[in-house]
C-alpha atoms as a PDB file:
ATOM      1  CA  UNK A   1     122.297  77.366 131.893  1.00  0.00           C
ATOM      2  CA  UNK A   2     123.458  73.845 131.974  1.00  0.00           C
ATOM      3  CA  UNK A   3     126.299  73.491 129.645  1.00  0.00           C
ATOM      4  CA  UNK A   4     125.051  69.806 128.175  1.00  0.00           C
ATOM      5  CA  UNK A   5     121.865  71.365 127.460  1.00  0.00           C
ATOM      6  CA  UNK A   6     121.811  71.988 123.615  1.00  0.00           C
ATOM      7  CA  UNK A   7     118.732  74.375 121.838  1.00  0.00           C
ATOM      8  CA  UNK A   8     117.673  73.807 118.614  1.00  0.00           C
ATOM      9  CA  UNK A   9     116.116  76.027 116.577  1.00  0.00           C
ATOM     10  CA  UNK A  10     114.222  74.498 113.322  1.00  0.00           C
ATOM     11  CA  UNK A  11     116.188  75.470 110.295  1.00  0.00           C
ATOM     12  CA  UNK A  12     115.002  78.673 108.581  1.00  0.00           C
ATOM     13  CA  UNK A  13     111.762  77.049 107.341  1.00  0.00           C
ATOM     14  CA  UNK A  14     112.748  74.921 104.083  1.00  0.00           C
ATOM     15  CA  UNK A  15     109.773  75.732 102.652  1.00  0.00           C
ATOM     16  CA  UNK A  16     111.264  79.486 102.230  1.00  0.00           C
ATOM     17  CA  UNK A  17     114.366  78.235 100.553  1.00  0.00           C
ATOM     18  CA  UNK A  18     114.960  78.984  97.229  1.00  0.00           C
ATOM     19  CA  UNK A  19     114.396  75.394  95.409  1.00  0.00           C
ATOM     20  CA  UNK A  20     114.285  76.116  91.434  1.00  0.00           C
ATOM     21  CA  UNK A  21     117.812  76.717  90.378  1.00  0.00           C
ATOM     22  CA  UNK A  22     116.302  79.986  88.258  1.00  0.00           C
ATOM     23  CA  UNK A  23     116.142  83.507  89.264  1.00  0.00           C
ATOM     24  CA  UNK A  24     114.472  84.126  92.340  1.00  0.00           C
ATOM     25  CA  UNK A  25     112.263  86.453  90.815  1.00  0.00           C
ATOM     26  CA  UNK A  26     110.988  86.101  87.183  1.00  0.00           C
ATOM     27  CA  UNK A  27     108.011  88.889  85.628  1.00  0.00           C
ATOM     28  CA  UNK A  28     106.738  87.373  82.473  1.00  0.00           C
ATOM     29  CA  UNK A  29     105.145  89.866  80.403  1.00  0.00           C
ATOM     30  CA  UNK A  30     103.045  91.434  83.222  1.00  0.00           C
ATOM     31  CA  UNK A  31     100.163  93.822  82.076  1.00  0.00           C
ATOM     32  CA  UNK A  32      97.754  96.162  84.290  1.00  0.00           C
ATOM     33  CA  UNK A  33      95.151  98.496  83.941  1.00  0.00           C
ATOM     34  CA  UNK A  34      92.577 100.779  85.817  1.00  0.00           C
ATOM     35  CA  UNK A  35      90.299 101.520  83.105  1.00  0.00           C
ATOM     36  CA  UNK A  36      91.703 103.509  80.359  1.00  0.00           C
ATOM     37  CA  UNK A  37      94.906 104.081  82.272  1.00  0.00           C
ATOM     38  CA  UNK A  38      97.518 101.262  81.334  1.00  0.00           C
ATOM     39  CA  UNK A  39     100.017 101.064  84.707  1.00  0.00           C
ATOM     40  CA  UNK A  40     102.084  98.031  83.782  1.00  0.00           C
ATOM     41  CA  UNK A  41     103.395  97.554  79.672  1.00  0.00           C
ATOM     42  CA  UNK A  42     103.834  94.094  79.440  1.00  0.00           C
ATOM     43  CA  UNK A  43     106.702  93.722  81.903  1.00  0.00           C
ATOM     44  CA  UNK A  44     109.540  91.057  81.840  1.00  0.00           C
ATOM     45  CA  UNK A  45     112.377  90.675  84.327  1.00  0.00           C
ATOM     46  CA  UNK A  46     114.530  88.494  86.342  1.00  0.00           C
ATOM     47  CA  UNK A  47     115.700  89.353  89.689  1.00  0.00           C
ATOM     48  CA  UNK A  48     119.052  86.926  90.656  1.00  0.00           C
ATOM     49  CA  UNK A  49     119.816  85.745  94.130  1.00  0.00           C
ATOM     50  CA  UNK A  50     121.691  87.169  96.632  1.00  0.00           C
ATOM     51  CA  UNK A  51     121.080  91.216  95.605  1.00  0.00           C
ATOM     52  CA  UNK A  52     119.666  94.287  96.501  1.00  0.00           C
ATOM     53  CA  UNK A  53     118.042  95.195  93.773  1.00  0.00           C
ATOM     54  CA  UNK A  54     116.156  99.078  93.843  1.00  0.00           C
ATOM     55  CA  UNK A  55     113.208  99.854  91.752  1.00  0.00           C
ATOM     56  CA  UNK A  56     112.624 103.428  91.309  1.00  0.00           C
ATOM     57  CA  UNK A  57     110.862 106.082  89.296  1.00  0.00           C
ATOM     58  CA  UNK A  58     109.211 109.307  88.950  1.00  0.00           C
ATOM     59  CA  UNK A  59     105.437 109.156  90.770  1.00  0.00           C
ATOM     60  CA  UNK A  60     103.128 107.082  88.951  1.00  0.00           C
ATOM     61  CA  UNK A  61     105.509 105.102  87.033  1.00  0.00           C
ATOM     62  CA  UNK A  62     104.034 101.848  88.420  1.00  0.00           C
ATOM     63  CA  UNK A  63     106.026 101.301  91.259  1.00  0.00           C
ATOM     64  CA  UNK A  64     102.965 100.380  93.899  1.00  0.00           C
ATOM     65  CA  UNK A  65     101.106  98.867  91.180  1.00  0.00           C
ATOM     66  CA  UNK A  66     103.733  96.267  90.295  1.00  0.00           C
ATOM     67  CA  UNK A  67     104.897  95.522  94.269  1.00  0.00           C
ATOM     68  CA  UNK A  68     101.411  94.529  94.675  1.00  0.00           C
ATOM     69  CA  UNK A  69     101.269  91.895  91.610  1.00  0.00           C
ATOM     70  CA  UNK A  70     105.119  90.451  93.160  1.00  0.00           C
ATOM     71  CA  UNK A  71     103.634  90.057  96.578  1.00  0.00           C
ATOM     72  CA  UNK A  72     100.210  88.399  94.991  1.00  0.00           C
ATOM     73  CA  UNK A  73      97.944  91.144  96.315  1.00  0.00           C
ATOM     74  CA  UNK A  74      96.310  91.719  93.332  1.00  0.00           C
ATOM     75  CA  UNK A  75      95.903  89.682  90.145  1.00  0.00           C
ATOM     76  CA  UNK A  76      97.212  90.987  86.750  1.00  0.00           C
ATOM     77  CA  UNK A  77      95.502  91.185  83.540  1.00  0.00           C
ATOM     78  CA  UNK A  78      97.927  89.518  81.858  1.00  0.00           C
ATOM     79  CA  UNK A  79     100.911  87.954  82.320  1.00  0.00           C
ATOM     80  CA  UNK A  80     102.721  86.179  85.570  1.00  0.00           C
ATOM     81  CA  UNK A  81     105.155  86.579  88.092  1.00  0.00           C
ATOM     82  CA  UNK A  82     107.336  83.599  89.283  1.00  0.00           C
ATOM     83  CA  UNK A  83     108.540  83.427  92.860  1.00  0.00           C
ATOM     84  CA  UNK A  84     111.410  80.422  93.040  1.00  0.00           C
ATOM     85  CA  UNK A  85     109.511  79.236  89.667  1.00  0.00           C
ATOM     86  CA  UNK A  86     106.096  79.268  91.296  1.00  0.00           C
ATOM     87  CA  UNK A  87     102.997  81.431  90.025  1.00  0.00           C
ATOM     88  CA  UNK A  88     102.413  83.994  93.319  1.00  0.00           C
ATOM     89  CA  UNK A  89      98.590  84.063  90.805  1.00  0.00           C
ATOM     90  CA  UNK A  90      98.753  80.032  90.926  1.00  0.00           C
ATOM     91  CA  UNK A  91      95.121  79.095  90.614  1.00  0.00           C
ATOM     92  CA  UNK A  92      96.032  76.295  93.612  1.00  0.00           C
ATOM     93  CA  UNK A  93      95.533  77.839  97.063  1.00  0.00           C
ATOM     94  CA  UNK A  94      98.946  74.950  98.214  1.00  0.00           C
ATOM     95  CA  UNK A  95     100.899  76.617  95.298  1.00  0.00           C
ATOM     96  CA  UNK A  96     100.056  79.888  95.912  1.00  0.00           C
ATOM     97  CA  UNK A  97     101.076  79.509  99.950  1.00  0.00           C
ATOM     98  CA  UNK A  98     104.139  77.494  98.845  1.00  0.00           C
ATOM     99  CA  UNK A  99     105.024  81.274  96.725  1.00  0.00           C
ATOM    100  CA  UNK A 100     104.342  83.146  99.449  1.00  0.00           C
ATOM    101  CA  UNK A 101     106.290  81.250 102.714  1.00  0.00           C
ATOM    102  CA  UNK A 102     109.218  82.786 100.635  1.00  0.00           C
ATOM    103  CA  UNK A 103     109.081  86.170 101.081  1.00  0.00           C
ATOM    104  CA  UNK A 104     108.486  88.723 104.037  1.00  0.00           C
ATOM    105  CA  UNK A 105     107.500  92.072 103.299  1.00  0.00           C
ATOM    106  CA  UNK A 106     108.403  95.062 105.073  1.00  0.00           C
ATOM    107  CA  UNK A 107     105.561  97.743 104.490  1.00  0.00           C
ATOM    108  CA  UNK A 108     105.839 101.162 104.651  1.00  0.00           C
ATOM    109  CA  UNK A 109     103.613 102.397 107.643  1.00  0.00           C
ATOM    110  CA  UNK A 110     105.544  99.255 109.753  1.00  0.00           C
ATOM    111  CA  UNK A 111     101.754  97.759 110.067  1.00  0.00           C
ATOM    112  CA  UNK A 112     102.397  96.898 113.174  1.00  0.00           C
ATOM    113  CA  UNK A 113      99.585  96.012 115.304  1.00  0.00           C
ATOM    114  CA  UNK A 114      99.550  98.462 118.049  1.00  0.00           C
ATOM    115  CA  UNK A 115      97.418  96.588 120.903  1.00  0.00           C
ATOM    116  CA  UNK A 116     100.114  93.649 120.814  1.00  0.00           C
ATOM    117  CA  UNK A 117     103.791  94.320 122.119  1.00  0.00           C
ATOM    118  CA  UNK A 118     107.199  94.680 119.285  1.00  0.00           C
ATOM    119  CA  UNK A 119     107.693  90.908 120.467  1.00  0.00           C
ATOM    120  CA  UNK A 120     103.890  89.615 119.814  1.00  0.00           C
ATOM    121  CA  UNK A 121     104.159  91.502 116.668  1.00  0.00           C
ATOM    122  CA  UNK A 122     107.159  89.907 115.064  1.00  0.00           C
ATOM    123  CA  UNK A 123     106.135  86.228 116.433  1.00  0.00           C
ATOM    124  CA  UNK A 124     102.925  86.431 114.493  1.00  0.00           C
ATOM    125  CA  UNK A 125     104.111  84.930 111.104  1.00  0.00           C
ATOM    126  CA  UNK A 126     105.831  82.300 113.128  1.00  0.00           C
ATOM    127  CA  UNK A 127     102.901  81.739 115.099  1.00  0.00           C
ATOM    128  CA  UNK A 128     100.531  81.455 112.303  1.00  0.00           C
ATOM    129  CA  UNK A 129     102.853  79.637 109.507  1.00  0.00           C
ATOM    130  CA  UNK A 130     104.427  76.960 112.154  1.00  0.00           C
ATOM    131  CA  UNK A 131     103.756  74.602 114.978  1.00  0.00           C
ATOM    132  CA  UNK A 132     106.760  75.461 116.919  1.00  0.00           C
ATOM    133  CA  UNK A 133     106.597  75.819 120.343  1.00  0.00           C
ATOM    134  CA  UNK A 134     106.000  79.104 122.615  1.00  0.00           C
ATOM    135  CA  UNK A 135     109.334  78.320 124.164  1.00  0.00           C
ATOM    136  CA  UNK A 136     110.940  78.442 120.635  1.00  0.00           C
ATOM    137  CA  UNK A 137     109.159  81.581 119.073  1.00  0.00           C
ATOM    138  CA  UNK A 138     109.972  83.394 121.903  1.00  0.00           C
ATOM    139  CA  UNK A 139     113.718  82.786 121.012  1.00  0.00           C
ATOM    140  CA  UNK A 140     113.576  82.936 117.393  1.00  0.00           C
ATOM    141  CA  UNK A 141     111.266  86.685 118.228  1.00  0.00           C
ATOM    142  CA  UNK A 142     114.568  87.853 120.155  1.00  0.00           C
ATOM    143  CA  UNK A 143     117.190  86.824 117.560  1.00  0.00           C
ATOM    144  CA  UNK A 144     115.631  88.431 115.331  1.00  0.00           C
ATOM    145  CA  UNK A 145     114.825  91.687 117.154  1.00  0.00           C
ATOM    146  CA  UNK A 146     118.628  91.603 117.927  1.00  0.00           C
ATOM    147  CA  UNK A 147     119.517  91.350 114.169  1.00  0.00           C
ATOM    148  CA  UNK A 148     117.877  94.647 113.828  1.00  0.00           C
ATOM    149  CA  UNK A 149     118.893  96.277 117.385  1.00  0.00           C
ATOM    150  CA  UNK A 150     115.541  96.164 118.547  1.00  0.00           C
ATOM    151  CA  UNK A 151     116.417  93.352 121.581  1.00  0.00           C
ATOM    152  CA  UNK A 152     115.422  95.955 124.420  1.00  0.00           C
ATOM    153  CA  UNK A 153     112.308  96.948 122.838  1.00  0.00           C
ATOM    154  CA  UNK A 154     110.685  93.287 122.783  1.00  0.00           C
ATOM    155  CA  UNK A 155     107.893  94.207 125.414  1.00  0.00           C
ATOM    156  CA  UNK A 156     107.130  97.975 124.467  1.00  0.00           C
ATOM    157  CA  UNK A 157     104.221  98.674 122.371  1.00  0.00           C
ATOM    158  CA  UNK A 158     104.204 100.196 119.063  1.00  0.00           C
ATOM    159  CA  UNK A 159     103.370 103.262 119.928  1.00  0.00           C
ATOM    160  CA  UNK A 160     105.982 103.675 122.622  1.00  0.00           C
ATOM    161  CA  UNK A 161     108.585 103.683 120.454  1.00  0.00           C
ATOM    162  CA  UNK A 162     109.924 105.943 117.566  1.00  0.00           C
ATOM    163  CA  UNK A 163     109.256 105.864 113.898  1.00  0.00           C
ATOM    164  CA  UNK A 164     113.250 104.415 113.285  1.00  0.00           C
ATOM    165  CA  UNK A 165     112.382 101.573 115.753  1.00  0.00           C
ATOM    166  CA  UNK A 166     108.878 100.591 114.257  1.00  0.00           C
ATOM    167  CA  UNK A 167     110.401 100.288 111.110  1.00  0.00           C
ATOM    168  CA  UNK A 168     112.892  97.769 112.624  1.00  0.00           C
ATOM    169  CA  UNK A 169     110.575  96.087 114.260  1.00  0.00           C
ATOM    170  CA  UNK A 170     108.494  95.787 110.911  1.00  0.00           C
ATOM    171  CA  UNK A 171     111.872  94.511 109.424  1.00  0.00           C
ATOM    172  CA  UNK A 172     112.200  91.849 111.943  1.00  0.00           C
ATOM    173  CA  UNK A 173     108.752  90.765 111.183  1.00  0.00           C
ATOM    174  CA  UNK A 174     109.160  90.307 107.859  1.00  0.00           C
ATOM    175  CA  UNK A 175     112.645  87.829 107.918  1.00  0.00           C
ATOM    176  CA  UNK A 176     110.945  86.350 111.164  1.00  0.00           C
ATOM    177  CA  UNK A 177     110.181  82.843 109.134  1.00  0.00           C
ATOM    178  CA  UNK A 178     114.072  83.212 107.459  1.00  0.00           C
ATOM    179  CA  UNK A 179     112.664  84.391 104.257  1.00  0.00           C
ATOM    180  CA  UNK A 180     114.754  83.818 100.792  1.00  0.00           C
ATOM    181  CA  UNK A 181     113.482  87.053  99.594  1.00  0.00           C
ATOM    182  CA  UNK A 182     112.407  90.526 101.070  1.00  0.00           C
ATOM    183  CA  UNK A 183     110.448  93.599  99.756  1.00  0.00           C
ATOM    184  CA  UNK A 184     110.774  96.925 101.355  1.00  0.00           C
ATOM    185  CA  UNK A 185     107.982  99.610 100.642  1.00  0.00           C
ATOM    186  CA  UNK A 186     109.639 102.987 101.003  1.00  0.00           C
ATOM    187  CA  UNK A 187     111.712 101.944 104.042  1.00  0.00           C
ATOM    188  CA  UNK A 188     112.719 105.594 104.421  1.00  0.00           C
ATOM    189  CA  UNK A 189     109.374 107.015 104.074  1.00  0.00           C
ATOM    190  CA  UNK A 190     109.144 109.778 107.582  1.00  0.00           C
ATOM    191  CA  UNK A 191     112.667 109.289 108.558  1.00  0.00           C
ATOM    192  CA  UNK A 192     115.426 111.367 109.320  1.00  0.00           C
ATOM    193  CA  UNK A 193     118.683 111.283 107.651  1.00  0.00           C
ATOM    194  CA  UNK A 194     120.350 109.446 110.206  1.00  0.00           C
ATOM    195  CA  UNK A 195     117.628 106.636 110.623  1.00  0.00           C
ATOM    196  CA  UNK A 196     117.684 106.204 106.821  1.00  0.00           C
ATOM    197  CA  UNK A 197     121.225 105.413 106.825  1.00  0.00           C
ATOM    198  CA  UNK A 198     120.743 103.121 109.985  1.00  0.00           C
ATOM    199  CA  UNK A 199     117.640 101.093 107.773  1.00  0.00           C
ATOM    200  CA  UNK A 200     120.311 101.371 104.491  1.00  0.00           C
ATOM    201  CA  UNK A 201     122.732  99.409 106.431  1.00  0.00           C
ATOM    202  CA  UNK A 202     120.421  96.767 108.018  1.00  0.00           C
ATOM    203  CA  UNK A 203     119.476  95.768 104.238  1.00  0.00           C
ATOM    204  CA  UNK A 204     122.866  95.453 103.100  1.00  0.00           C
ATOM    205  CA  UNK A 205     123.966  93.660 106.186  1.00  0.00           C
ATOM    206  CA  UNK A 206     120.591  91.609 105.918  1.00  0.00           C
ATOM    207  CA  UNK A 207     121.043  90.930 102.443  1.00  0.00           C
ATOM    208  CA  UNK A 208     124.633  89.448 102.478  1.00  0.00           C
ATOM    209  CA  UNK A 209     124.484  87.604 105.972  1.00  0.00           C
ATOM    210  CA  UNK A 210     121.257  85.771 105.339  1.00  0.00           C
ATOM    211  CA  UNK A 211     121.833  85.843 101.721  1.00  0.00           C
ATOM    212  CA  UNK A 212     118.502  86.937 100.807  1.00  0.00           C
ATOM    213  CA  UNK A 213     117.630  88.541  97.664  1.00  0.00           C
ATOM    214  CA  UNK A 214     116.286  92.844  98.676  1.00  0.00           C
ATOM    215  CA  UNK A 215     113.766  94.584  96.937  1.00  0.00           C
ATOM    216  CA  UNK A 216     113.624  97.689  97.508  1.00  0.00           C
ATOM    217  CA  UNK A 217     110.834 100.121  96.500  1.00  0.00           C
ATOM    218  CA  UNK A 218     112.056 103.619  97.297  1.00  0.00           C
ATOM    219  CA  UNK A 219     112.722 107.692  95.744  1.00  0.00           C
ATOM    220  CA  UNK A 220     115.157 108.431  98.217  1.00  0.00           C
ATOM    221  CA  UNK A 221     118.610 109.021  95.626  1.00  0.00           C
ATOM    222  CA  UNK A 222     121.203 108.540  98.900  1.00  0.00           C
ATOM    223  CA  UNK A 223     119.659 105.386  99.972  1.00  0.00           C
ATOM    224  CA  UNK A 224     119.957 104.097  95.846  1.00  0.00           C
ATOM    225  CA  UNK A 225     123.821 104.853  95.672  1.00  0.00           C
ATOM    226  CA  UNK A 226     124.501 103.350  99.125  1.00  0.00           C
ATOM    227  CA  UNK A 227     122.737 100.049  99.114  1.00  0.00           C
ATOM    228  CA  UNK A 228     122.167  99.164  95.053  1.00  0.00           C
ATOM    229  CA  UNK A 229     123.485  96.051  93.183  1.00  0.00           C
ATOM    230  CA  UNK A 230     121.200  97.218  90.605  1.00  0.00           C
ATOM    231  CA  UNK A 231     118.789  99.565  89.653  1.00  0.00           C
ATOM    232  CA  UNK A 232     115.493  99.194  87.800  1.00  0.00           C
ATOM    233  CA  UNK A 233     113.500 102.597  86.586  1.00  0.00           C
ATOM    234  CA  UNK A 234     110.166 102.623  85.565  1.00  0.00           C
ATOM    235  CA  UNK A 235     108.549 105.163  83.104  1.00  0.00           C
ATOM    236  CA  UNK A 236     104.845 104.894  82.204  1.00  0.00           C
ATOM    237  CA  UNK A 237     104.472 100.717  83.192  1.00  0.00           C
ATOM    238  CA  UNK A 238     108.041 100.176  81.226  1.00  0.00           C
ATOM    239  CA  UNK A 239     111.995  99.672  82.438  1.00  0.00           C
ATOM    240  CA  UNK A 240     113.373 102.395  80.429  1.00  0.00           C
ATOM    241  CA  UNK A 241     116.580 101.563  82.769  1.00  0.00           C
ATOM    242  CA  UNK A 242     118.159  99.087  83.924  1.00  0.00           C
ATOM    243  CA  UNK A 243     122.222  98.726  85.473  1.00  0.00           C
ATOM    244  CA  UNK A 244     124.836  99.337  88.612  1.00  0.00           C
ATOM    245  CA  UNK A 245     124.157 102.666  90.129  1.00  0.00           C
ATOM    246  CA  UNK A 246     127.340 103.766  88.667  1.00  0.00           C
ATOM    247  CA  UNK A 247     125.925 103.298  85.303  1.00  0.00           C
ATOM    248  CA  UNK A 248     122.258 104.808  85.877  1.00  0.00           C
ATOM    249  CA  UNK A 249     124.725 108.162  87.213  1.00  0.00           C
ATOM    250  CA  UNK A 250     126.400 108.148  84.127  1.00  0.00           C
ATOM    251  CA  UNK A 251     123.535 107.541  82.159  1.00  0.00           C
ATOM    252  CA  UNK A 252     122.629 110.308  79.463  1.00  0.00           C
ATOM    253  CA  UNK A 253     119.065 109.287  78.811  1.00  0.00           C
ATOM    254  CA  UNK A 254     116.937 112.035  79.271  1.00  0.00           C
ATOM    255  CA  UNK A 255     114.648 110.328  81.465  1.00  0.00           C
ATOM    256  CA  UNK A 256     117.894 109.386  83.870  1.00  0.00           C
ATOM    257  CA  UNK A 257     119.176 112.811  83.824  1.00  0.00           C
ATOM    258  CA  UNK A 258     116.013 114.836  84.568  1.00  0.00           C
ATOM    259  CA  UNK A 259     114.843 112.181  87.522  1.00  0.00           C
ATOM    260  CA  UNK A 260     118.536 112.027  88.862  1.00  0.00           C
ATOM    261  CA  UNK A 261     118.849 115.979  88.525  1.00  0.00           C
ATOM    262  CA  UNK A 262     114.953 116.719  89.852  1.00  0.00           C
ATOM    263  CA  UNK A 263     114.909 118.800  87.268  1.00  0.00           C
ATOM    264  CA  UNK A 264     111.311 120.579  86.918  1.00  0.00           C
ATOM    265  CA  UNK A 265     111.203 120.491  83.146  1.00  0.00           C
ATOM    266  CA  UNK A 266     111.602 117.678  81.167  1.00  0.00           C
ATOM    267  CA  UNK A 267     110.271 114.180  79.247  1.00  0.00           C
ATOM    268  CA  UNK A 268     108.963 112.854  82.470  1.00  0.00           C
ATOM    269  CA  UNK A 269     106.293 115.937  82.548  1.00  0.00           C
ATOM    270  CA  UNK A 270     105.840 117.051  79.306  1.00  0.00           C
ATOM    271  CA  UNK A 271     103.098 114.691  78.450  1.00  0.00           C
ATOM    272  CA  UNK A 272     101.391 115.597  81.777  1.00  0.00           C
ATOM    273  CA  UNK A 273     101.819 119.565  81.319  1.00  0.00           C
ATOM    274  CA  UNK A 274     100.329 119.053  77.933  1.00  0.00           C
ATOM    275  CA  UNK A 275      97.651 116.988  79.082  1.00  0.00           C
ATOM    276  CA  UNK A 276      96.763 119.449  81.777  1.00  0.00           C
ATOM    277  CA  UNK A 277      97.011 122.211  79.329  1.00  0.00           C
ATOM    278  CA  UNK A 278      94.180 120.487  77.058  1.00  0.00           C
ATOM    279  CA  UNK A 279      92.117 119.796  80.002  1.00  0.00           C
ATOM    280  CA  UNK A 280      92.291 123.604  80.983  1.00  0.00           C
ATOM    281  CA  UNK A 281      91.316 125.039  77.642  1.00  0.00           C
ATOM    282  CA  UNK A 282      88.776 122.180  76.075  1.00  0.00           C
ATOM    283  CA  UNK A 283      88.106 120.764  78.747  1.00  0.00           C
ATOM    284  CA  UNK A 284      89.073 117.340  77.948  1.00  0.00           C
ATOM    285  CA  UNK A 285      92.481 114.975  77.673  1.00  0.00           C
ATOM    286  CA  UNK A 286      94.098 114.791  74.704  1.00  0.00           C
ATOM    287  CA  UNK A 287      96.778 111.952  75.609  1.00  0.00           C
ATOM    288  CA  UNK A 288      96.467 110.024  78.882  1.00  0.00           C
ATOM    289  CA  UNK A 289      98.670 111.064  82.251  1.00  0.00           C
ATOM    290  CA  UNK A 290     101.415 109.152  83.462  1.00  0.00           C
ATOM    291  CA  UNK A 291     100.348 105.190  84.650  1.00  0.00           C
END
């Protein structure tokens, strides 16, 4: 290549920096319901910059429920959630967009499209969010498969590669546009011990060299010690914890202990054994189920 020739890529989309000063991440208050069963308690948080911040909790805590209100795919009953100081509910389609170039989400079956190659997969975003040309996507599509060791697998097709490697290529989709801030579904979910500590590193190393703030949605215990700034737990739509991983292991909330321990008796199923036991003798509920 000619030596006088310079490329220039477009800077990491300014529209995904993080503009506000405040948290990157504020929940005001957030409430949710499926009929009688109440999933998120009036929720309020702030998530700083710059972390990797796990969210955790026994199974139907809320976890799933309250991704889907921070990435705007489904609309609260109450309350809001802030992304850079903008309402991800904003009633203005412009604000709502403006929320949304700010984050990439990595989902936990990849969602890759498997009729287009791990290249055509990742350049999507950039092809649909920008007006950059082919010449440039292509090289922003292999700097950012080589952030995630993917850079030989640009022209195979989803399902010529292995589970480890989709979920790479599903990270590189998601910080294809330089996001500020990054959710991760389950990123273990179907891996092997070895490919979980492979995806463990890429978020810390992701998280401090881009400087991005990491969510991280996840039950694996390993993965929470190795890659936590701080942890969040939920209980029944409610943070009934919230510190350094150091401090949720020393915790002696019952809660803590019995979910850190995987103990099979405790306050996390008590009200659910007694439930069940109503239902099996009368035939009815008398106190609702975990939300």
């Amino acid at each position: 290549m000619n030596e006088n020739v310079r490329i220039e890529l477009p800077e990491a989309g300014k529209e995904s920096h993080l503009r506000s000063g405040g948290p990157a991440i504020s929940v005001r208050d957030l409430d949710k319901s499926y009929d009688d069963n109440h999933v998120l308690d009036h929720l309020s948080f702030d998530l700083e910059r710059g972390k990797v911040y796990v969210i955790m909790g026994p199974s139907g805590c809320g976890k799933s429920t309250l991704l889907r209100q921070l990435i705007g795919a489904e609309l609260p009953d109450g309350g809001e959630v802030l992304i850079d100081g903008v309402n991800i509910h904003a009633n203005s389609r412009k604000r709502r967009d403006e929320a949304r170039r700010k984050f990439g989400v990595l989902f936990q079956s990849s969602a890759l499209l498997n009729g287009l190659t791990i290249g055509e997969n990742v350049s999507l975003p950039v092809q649909r969010h920008t007006d950059l040309p082919q010449s440039t996507i292509d090289l922003m599509v292999k700097l950012k498969l080589e952030l995630v060791g993917m850079g030989g697998a640009i022209d195979k097709y989803p399902y010529e590669v292995s589970g480890g490697m989709k979920k790479r290529a599903g990270l590189a989709r998601a910080i294809a546009l330089d996001p500020a801030i990054v959710f991760y579904d389950e990123p273990s979910a179907g891996l092997d011990p070895v490919m979980i500590g492979v995806i463990d590193k890429l978020i810390k190393d992701l998280t401090s060299k881009l400087g991005i703030t990491s969510v991280v949605i996840t039950h694996e215990m390993p993965s929470m010690f190795r890659i936590a700034d701080e942890v969040l737990m939920l209980f029944k739509g409610r943070i009934v914890f919230r510190g350094s991983p150091e401090a949720l292991r020393n915790s002696n909330d019952p809660l803590v202990r019995q979910f850190l321990k995987g103990d099979p008796e405790g306050p996390i199923n008590a009200p659910r054994q007694l439930s069940e036991l109503s239902e099996r003798l009368i035939g009815s509920r008398a106190m609702g189920g975990d939300a």
